[in-house]
C-alpha atoms as a PDB file:
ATOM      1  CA  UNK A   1      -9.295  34.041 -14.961  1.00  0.00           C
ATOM      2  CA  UNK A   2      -5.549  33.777 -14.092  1.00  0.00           C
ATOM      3  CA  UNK A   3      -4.597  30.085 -15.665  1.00  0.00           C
ATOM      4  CA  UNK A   4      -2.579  29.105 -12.433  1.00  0.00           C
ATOM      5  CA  UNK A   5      -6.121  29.404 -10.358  1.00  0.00           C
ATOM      6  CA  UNK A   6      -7.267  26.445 -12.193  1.00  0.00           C
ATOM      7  CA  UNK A   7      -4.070  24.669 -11.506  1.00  0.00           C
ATOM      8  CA  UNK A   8      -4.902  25.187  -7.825  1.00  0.00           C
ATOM      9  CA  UNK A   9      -5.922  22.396  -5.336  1.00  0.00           C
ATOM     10  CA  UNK A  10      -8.691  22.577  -3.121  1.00  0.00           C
ATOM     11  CA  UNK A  11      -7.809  20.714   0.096  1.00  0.00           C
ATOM     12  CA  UNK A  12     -11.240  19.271   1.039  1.00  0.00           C
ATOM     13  CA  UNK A  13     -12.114  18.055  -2.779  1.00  0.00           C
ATOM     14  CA  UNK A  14      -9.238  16.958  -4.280  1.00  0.00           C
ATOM     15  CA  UNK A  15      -9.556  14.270  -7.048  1.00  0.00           C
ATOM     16  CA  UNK A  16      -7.440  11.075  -6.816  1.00  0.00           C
ATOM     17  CA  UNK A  17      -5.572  11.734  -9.722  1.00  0.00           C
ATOM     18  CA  UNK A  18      -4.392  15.039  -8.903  1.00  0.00           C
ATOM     19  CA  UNK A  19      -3.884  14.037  -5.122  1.00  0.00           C
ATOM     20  CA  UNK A  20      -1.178  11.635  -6.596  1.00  0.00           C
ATOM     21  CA  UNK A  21       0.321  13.759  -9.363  1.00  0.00           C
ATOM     22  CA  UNK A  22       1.068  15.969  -5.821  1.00  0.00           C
ATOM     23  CA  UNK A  23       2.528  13.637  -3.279  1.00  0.00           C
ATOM     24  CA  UNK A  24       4.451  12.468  -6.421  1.00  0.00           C
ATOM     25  CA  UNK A  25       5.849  15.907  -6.909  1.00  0.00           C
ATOM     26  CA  UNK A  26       6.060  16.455  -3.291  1.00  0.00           C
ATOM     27  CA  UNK A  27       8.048  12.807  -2.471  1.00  0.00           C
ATOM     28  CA  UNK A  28       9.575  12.388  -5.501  1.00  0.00           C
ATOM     29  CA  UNK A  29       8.092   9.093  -5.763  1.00  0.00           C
ATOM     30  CA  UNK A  30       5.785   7.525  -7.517  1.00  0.00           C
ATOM     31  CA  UNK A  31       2.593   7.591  -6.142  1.00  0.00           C
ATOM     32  CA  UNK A  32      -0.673   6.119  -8.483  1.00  0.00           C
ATOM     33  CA  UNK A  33      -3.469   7.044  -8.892  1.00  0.00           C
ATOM     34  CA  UNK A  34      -4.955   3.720  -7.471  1.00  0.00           C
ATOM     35  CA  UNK A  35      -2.483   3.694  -4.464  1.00  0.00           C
ATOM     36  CA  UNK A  36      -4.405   6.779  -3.670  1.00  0.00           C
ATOM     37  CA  UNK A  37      -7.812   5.304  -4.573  1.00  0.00           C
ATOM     38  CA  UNK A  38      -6.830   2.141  -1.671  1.00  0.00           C
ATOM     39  CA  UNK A  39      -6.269   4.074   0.730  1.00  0.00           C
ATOM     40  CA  UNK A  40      -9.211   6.559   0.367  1.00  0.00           C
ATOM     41  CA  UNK A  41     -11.634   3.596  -0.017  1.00  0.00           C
ATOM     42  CA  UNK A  42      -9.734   1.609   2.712  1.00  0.00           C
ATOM     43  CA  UNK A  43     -10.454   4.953   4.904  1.00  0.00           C
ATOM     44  CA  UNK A  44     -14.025   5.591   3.727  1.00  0.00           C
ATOM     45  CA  UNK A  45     -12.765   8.692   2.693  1.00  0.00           C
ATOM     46  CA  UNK A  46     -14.158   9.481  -0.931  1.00  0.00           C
ATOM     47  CA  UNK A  47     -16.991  11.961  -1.425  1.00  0.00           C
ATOM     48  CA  UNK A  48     -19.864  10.705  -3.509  1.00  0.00           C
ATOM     49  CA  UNK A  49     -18.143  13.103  -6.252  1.00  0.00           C
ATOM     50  CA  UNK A  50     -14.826  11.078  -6.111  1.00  0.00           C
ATOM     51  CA  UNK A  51     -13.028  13.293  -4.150  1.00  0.00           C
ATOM     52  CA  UNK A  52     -10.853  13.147  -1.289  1.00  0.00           C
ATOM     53  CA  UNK A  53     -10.530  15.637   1.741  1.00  0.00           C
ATOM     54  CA  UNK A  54      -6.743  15.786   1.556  1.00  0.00           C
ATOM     55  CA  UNK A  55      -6.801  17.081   5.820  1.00  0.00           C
ATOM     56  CA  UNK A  56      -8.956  13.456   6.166  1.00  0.00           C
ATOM     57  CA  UNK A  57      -6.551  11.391   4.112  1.00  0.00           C
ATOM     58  CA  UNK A  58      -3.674  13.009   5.904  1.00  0.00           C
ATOM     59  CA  UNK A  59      -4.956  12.031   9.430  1.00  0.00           C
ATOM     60  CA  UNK A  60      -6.488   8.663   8.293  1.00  0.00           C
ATOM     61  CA  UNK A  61      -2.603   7.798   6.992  1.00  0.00           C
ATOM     62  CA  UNK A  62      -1.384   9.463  10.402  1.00  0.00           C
ATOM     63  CA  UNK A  63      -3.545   7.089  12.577  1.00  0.00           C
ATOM     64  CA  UNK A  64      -2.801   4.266  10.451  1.00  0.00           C
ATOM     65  CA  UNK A  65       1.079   4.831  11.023  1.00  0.00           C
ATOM     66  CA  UNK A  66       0.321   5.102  14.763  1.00  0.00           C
ATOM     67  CA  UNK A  67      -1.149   1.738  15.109  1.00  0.00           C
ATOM     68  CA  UNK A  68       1.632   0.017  13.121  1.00  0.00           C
ATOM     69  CA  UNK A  69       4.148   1.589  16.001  1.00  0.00           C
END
């Protein structure tokens, strides 16, 4: 197996850990692990394996912005 493939994220299980080692690359911010964790659990939006459907999380934040308009 290629070693990048297990570097890969899956969109619909991602863990929070790895979800904010990515918007942290992606931002360049800091983004924790337990920033992540709030919002997913704030959201109802962690699997019973402690993952996060990263299209879910995106459109719970997305909704969340719109009511703050």
């Amino acid at each position: 197996m290629d070693e990048n493939q297990d570097k890969r994220l899956s969109i619909v299980a991602v863990s929070p850990s790895d979800l904010a080692r990515a918007l942290s690359a992606a931002s360049g911010r800091t983004i924790t692990e337990d920033q992540v964790r709030t919002i997913a659990e704030d959201g109802q939006l962690l699997a019973a394996d402690d993952t996060i459907n990263l299209l879910k999380y995106t459109a719970y934040l997305a909704q969340q912005e719109g009511q703050n308009e």
